[in-house]
N, C-alpha and C. Protein backbone atom coordinates (compact mmCIF):
# COMPACT_ATOMS: atom_id res chain seq x y z
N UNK A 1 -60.78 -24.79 -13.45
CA UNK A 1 -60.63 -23.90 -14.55
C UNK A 1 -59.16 -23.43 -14.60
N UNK A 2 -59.06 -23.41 -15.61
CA UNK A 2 -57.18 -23.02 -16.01
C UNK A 2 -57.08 -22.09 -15.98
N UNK A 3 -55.88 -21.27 -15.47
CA UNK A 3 -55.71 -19.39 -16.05
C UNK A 3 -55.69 -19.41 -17.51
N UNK A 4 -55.88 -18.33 -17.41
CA UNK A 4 -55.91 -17.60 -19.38
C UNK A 4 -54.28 -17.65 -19.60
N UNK A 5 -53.53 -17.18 -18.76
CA UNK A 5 -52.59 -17.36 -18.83
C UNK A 5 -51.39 -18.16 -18.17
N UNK A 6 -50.63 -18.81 -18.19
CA UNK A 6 -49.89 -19.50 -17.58
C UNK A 6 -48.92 -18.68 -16.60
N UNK A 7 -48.33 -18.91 -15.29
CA UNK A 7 -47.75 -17.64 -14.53
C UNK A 7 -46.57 -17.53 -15.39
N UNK A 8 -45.96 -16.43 -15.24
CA UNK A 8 -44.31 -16.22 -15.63
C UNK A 8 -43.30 -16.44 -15.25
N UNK A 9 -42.56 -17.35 -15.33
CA UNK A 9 -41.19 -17.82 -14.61
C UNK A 9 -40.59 -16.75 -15.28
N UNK A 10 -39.75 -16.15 -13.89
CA UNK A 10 -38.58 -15.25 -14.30
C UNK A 10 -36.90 -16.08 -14.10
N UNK A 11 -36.15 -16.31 -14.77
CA UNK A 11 -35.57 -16.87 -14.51
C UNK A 11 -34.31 -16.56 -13.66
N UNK A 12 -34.17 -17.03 -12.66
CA UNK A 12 -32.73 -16.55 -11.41
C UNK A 12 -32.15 -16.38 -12.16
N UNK A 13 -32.18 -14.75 -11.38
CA UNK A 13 -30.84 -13.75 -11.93
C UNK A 13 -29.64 -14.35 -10.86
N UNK A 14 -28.61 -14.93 -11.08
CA UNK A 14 -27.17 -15.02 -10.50
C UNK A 14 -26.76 -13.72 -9.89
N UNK A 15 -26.35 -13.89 -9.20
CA UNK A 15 -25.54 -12.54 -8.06
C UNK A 15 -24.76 -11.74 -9.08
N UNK A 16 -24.88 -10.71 -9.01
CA UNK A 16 -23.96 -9.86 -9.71
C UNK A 16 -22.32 -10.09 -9.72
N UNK A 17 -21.48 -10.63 -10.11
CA UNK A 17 -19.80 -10.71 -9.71
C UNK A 17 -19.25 -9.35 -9.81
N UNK A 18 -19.01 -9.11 -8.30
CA UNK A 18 -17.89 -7.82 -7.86
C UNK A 18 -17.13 -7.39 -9.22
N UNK A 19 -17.57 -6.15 -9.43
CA UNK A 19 -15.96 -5.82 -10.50
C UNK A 19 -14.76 -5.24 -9.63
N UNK A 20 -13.95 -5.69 -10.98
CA UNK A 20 -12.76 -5.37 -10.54
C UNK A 20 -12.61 -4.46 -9.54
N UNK A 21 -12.55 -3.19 -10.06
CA UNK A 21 -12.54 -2.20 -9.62
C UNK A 21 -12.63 -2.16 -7.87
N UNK A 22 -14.02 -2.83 -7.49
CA UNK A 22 -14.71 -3.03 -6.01
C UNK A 22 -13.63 -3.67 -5.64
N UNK A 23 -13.09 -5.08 -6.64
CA UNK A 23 -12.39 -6.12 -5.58
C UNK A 23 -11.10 -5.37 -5.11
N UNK A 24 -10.07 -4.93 -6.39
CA UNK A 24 -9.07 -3.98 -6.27
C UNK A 24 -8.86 -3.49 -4.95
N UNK A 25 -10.22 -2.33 -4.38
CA UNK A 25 -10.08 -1.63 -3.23
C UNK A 25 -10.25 -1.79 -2.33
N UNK A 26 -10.90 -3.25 -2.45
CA UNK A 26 -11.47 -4.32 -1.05
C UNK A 26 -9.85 -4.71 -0.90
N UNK A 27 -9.11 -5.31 -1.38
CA UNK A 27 -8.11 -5.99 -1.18
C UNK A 27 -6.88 -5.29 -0.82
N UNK A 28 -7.07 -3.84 -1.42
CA UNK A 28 -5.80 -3.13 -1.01
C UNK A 28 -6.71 -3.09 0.52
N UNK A 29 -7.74 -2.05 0.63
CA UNK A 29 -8.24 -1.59 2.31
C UNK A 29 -8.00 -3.29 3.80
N UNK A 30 -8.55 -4.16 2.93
CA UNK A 30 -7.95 -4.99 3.74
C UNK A 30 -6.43 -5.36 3.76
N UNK A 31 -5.80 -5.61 3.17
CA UNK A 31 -4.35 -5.63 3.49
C UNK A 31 -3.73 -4.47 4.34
N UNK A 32 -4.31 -2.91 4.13
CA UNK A 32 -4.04 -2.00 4.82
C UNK A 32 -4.49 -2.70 6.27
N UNK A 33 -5.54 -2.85 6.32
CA UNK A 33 -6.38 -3.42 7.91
C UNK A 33 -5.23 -4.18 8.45
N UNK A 34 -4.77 -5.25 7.74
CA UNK A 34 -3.92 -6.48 8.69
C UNK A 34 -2.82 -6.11 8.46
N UNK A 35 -2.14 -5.27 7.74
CA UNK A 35 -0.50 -4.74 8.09
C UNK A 35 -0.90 -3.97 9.33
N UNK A 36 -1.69 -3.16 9.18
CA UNK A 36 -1.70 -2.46 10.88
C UNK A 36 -2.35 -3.04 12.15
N UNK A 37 -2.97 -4.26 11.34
CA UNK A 37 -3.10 -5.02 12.64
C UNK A 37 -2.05 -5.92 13.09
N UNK A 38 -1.32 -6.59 12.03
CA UNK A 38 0.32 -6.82 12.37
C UNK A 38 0.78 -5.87 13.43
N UNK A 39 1.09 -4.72 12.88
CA UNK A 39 1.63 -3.85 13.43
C UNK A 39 1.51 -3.74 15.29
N UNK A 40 -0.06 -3.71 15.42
CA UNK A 40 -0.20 -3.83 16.55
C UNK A 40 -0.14 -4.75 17.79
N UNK A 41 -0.18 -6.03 16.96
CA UNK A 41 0.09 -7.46 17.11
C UNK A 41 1.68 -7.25 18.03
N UNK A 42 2.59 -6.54 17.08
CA UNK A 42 3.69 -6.70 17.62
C UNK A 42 3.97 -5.18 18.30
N UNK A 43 3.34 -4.15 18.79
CA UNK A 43 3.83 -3.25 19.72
C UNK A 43 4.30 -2.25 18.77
N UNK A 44 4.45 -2.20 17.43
CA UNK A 44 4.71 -1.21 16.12
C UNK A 44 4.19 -0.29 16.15
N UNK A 45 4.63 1.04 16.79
CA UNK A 45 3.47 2.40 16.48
C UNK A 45 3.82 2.63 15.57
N UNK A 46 2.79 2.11 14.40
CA UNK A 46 3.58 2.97 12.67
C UNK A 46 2.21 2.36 12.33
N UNK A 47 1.51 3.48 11.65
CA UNK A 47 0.57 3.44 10.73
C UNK A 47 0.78 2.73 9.05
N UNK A 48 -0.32 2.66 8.25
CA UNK A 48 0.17 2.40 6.97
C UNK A 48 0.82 4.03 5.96
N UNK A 49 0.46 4.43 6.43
CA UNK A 49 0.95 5.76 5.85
C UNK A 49 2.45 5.99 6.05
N UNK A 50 2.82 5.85 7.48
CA UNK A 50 4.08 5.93 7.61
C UNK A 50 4.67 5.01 7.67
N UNK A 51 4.58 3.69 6.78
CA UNK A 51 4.87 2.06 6.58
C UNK A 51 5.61 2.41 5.42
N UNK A 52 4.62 2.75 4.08
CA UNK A 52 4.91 3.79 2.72
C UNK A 52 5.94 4.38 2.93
N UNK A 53 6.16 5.80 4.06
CA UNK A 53 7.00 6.68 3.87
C UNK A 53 8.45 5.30 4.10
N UNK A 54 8.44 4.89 5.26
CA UNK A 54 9.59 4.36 5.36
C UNK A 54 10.11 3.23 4.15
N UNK A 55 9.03 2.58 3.61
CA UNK A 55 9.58 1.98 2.84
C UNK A 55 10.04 2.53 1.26
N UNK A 56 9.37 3.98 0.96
CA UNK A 56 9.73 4.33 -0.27
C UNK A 56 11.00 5.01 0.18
N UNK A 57 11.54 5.95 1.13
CA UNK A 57 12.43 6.25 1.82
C UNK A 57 13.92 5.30 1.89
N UNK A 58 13.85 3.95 2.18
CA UNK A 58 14.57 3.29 2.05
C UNK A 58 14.59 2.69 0.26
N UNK A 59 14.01 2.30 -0.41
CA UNK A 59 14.01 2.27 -1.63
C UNK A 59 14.60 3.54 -2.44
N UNK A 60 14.17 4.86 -2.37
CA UNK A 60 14.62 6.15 -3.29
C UNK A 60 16.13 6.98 -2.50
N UNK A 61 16.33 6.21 -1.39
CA UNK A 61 17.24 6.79 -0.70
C UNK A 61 17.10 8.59 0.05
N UNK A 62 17.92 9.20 -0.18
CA UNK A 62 18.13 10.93 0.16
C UNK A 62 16.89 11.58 -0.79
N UNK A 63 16.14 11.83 -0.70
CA UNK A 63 15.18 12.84 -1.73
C UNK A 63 14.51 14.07 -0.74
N UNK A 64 13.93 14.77 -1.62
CA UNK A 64 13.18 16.05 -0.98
C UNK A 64 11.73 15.27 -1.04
N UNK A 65 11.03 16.06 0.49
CA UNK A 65 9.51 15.80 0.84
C UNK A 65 9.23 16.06 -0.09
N UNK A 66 8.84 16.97 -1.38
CA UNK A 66 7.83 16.82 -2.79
C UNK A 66 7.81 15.12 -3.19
N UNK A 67 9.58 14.84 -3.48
CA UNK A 67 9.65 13.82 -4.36
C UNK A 67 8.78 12.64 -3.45
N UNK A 68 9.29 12.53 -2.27
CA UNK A 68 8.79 11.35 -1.37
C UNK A 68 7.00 11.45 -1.46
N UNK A 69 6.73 12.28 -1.27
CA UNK A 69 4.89 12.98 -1.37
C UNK A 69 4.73 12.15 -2.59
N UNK A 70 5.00 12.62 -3.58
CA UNK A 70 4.69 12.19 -4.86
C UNK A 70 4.55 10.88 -4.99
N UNK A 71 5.93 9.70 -4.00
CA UNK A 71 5.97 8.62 -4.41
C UNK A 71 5.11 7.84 -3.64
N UNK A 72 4.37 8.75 -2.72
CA UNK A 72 3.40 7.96 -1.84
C UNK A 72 1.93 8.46 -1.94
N UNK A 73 1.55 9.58 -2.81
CA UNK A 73 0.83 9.88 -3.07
C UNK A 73 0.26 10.68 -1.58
N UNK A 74 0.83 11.60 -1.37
CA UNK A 74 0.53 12.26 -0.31
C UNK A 74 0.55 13.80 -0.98
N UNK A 75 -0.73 14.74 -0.48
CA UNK A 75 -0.25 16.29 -0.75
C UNK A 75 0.89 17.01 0.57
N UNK A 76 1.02 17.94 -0.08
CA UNK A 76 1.87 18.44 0.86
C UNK A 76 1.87 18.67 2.20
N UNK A 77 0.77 18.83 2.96
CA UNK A 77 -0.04 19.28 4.30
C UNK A 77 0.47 17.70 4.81
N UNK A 78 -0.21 16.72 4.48
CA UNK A 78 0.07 15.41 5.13
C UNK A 78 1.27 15.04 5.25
N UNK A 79 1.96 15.14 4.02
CA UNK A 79 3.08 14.67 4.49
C UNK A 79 4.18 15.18 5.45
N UNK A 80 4.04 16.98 5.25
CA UNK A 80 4.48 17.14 6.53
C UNK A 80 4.67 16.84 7.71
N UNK A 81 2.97 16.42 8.04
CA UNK A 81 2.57 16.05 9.09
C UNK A 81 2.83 14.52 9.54
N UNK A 82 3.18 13.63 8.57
CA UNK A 82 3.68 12.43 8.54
C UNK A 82 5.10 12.36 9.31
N UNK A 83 6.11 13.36 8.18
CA UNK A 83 7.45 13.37 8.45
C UNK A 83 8.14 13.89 9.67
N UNK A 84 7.14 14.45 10.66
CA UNK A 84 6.60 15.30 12.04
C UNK A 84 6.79 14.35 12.78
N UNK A 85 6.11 13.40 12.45
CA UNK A 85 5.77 12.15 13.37
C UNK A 85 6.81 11.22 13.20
N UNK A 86 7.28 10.94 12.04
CA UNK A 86 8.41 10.10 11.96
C UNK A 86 9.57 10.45 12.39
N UNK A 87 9.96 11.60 12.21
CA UNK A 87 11.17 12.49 13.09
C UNK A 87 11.58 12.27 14.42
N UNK A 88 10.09 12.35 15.03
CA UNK A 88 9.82 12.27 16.65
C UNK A 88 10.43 11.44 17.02
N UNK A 89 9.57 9.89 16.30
CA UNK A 89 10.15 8.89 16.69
C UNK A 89 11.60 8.22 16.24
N UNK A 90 12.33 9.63 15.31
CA UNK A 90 13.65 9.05 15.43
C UNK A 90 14.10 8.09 14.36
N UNK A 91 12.86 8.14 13.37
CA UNK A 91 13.24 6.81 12.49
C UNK A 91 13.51 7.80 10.92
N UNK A 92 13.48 9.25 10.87
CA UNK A 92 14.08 10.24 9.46
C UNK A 92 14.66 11.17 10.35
N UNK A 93 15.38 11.83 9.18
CA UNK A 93 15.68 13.56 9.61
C UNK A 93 15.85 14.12 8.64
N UNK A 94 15.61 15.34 8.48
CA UNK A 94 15.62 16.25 7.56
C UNK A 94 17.09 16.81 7.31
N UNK A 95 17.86 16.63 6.64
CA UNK A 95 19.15 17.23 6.33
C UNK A 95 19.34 18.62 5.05
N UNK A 96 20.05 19.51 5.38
CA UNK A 96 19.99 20.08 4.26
C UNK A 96 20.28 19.94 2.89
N UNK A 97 20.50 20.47 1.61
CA UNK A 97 19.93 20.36 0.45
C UNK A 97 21.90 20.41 0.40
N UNK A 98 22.92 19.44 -0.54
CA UNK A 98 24.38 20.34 -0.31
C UNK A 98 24.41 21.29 -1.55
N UNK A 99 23.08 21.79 -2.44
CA UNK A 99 23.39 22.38 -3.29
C UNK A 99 22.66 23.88 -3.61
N UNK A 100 21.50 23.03 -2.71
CA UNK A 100 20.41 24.36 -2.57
C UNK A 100 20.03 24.38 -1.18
N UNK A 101 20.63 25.66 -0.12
CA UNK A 101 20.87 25.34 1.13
C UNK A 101 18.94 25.54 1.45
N UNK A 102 18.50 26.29 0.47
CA UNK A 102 16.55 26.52 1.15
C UNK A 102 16.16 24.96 0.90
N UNK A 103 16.25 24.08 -0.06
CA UNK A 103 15.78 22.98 0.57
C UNK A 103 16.46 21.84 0.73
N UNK A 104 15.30 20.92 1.97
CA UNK A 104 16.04 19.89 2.59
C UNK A 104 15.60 18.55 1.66
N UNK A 105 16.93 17.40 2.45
CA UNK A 105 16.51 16.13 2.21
C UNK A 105 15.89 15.08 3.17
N UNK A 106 15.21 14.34 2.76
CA UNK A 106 14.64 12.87 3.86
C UNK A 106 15.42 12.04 3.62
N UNK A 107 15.84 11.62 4.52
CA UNK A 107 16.55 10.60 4.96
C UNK A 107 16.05 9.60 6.40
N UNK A 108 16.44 8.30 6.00
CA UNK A 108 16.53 7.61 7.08
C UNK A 108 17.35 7.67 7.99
N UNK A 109 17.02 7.34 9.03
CA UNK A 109 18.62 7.37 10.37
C UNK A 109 18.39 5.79 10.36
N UNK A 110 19.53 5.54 10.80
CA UNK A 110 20.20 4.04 11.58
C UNK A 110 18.76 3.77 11.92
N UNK A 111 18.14 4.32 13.15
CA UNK A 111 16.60 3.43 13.16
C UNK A 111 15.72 3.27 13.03
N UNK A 112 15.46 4.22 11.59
CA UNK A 112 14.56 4.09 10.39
C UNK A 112 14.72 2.85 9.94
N UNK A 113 16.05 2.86 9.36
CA UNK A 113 16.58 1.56 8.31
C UNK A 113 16.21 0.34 9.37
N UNK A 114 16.61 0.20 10.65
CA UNK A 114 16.45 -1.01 11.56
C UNK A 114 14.82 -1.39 11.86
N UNK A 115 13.89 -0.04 11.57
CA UNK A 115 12.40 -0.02 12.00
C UNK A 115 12.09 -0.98 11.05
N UNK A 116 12.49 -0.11 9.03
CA UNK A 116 12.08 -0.84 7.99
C UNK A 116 12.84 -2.62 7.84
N UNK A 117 13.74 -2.57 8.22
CA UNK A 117 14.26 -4.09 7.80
C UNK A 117 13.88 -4.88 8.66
N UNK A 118 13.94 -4.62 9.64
CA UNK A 118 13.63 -5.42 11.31
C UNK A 118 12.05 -5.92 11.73
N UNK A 119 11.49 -4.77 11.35
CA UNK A 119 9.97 -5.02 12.09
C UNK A 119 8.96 -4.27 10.55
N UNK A 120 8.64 -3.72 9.78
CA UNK A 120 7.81 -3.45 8.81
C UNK A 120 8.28 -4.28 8.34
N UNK A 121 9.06 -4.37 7.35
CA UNK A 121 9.03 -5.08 6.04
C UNK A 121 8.59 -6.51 6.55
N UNK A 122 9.28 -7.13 7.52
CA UNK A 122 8.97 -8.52 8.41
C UNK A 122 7.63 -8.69 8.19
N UNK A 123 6.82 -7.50 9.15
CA UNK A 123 5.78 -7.58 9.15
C UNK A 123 4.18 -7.82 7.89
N UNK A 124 4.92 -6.39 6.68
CA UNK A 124 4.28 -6.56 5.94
C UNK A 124 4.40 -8.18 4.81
N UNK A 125 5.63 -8.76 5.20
CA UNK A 125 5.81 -9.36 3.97
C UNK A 125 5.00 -10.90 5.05
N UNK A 126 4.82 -10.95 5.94
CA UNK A 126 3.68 -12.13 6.68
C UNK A 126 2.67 -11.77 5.92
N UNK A 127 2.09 -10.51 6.00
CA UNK A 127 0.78 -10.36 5.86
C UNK A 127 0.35 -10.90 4.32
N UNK A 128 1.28 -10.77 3.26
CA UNK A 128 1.41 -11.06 1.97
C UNK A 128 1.54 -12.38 1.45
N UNK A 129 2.26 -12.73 2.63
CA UNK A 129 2.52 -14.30 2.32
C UNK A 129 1.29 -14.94 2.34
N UNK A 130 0.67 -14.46 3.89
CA UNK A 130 -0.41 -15.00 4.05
C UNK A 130 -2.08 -14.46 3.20
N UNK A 131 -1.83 -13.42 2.84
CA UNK A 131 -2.62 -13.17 1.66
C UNK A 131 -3.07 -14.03 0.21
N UNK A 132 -1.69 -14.42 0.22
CA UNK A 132 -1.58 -15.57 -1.02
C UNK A 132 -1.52 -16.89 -0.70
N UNK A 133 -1.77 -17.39 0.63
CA UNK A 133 -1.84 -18.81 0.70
C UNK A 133 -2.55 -19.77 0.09
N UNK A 134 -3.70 -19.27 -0.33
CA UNK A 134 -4.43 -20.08 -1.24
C UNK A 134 -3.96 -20.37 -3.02
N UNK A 135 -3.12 -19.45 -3.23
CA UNK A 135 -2.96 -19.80 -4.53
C UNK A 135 -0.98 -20.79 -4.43
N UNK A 136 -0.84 -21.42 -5.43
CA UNK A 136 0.07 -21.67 -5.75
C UNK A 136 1.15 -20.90 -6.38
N UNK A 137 2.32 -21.65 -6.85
CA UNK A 137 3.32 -20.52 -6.90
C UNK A 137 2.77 -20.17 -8.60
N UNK A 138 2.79 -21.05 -8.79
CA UNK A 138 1.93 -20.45 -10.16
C UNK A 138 1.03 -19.55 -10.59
N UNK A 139 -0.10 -20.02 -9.63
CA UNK A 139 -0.98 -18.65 -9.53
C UNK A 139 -0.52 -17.09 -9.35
N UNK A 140 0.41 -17.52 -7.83
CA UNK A 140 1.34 -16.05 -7.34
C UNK A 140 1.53 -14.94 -8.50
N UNK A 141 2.51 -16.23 -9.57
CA UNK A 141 3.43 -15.45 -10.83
C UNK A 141 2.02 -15.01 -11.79
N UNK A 142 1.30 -15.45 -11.82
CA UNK A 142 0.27 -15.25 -13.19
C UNK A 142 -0.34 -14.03 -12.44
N UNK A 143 -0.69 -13.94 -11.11
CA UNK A 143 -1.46 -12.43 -10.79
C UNK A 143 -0.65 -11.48 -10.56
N UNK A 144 0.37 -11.60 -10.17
CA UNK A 144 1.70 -10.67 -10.50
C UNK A 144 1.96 -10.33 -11.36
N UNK A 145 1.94 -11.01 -12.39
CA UNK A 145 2.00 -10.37 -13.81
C UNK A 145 0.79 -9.57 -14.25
N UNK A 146 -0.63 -10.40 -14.27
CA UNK A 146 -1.93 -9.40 -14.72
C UNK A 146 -1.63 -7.81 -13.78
N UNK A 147 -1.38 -7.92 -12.63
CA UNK A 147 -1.69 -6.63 -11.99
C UNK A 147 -0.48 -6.18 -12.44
N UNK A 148 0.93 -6.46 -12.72
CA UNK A 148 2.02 -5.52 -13.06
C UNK A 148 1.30 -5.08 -14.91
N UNK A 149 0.95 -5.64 -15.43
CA UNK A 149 0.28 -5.56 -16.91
C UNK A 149 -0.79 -4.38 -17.05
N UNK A 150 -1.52 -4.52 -16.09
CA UNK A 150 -2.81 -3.43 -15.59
C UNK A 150 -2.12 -2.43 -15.72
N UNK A 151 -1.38 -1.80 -14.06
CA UNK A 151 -0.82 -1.04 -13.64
C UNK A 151 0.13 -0.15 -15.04
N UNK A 152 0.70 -1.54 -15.64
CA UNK A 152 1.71 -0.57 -16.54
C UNK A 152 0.74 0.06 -18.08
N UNK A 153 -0.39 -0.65 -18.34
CA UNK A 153 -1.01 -0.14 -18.86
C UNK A 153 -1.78 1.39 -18.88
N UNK A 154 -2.50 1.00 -17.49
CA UNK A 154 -3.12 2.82 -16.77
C UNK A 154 -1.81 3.69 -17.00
N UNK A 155 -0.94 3.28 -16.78
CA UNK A 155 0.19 4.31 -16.72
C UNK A 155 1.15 4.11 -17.91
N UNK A 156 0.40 3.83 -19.04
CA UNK A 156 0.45 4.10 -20.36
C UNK A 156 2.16 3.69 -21.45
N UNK A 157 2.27 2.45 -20.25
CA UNK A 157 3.66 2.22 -20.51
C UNK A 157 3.66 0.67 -21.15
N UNK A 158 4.47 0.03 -22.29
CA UNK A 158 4.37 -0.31 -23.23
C UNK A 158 4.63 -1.98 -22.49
């Protein structure tokens, strides 16, 4: 005897594809992971936080902790506590302001600049290389562009 009704094929649903968004923060958090596993690889006590400071530091030159905060997206409490640590080890110093003696500037010392050129940037720019090994140079330029396109979009620039 036959069913009354025939069963119901549902038809395979395909895996959902990651959005953006997910992949975005997967890819920055892992790249964070293997620059500081670089890091450790080679004996580097420098976090990714203070990877940022040194490298926006060497990029913006002399600025005040607000401006540097800002360019790393740090509030004020942290970055203190960042620039604490970087001091220690000798790689900033705080100099005064030559115009407004209440505030200071960040600056790199001699082995800040030698930390960032020598051993971070080295480091991070392996990790990047090797990030992109799978694509061609072509590819490289075409996702370099979508994400510079994104970016300048969110931030509402033409």
């Amino acid at each position: 005897m036959k069913p009354a009704h025939p069963p119901e094929t549902v038809p395979s649903q395909p895996s959902p594809q990651p959005t953006l968004g997910w992949l975005l923060a997967t890819v920055r958090a892992e790249l964070v992971r293997a620059i500081e596993a670089e890091f450790a690889d080679k004996n580097v006590d420098l976090s990714f936080t203070q990877y940022l400071i040194l490298k926006k530091s060497h990029e913006l030159g002399s600025v005040s902790a607000t401006e540097l905060a800002r360019a790393v997206e740090l509030d004020g409490g942290a970055m203190t506590r960042q620039l604490d640590h970087l001091e220690r080890k000798g790689y900033l110093r705080r100099t005064p302001h030559a115009q407004d003696r209440r505030a200071l500037r960040i600056e790199l010392t001699e082995a800040g600049h030698t930390m960032w050129r020598d051993t971070a940037y080295v480091c991070s720019d392996r990790v990047m290389t090797a990030a992109q090994r799978s694509l061609n140079a072509t590819e490289r330029a075409q996702l370099h562009d979508y994400l510079e396109r994104v970016l300048n979009t969110l931030r509402d620039k033409p």
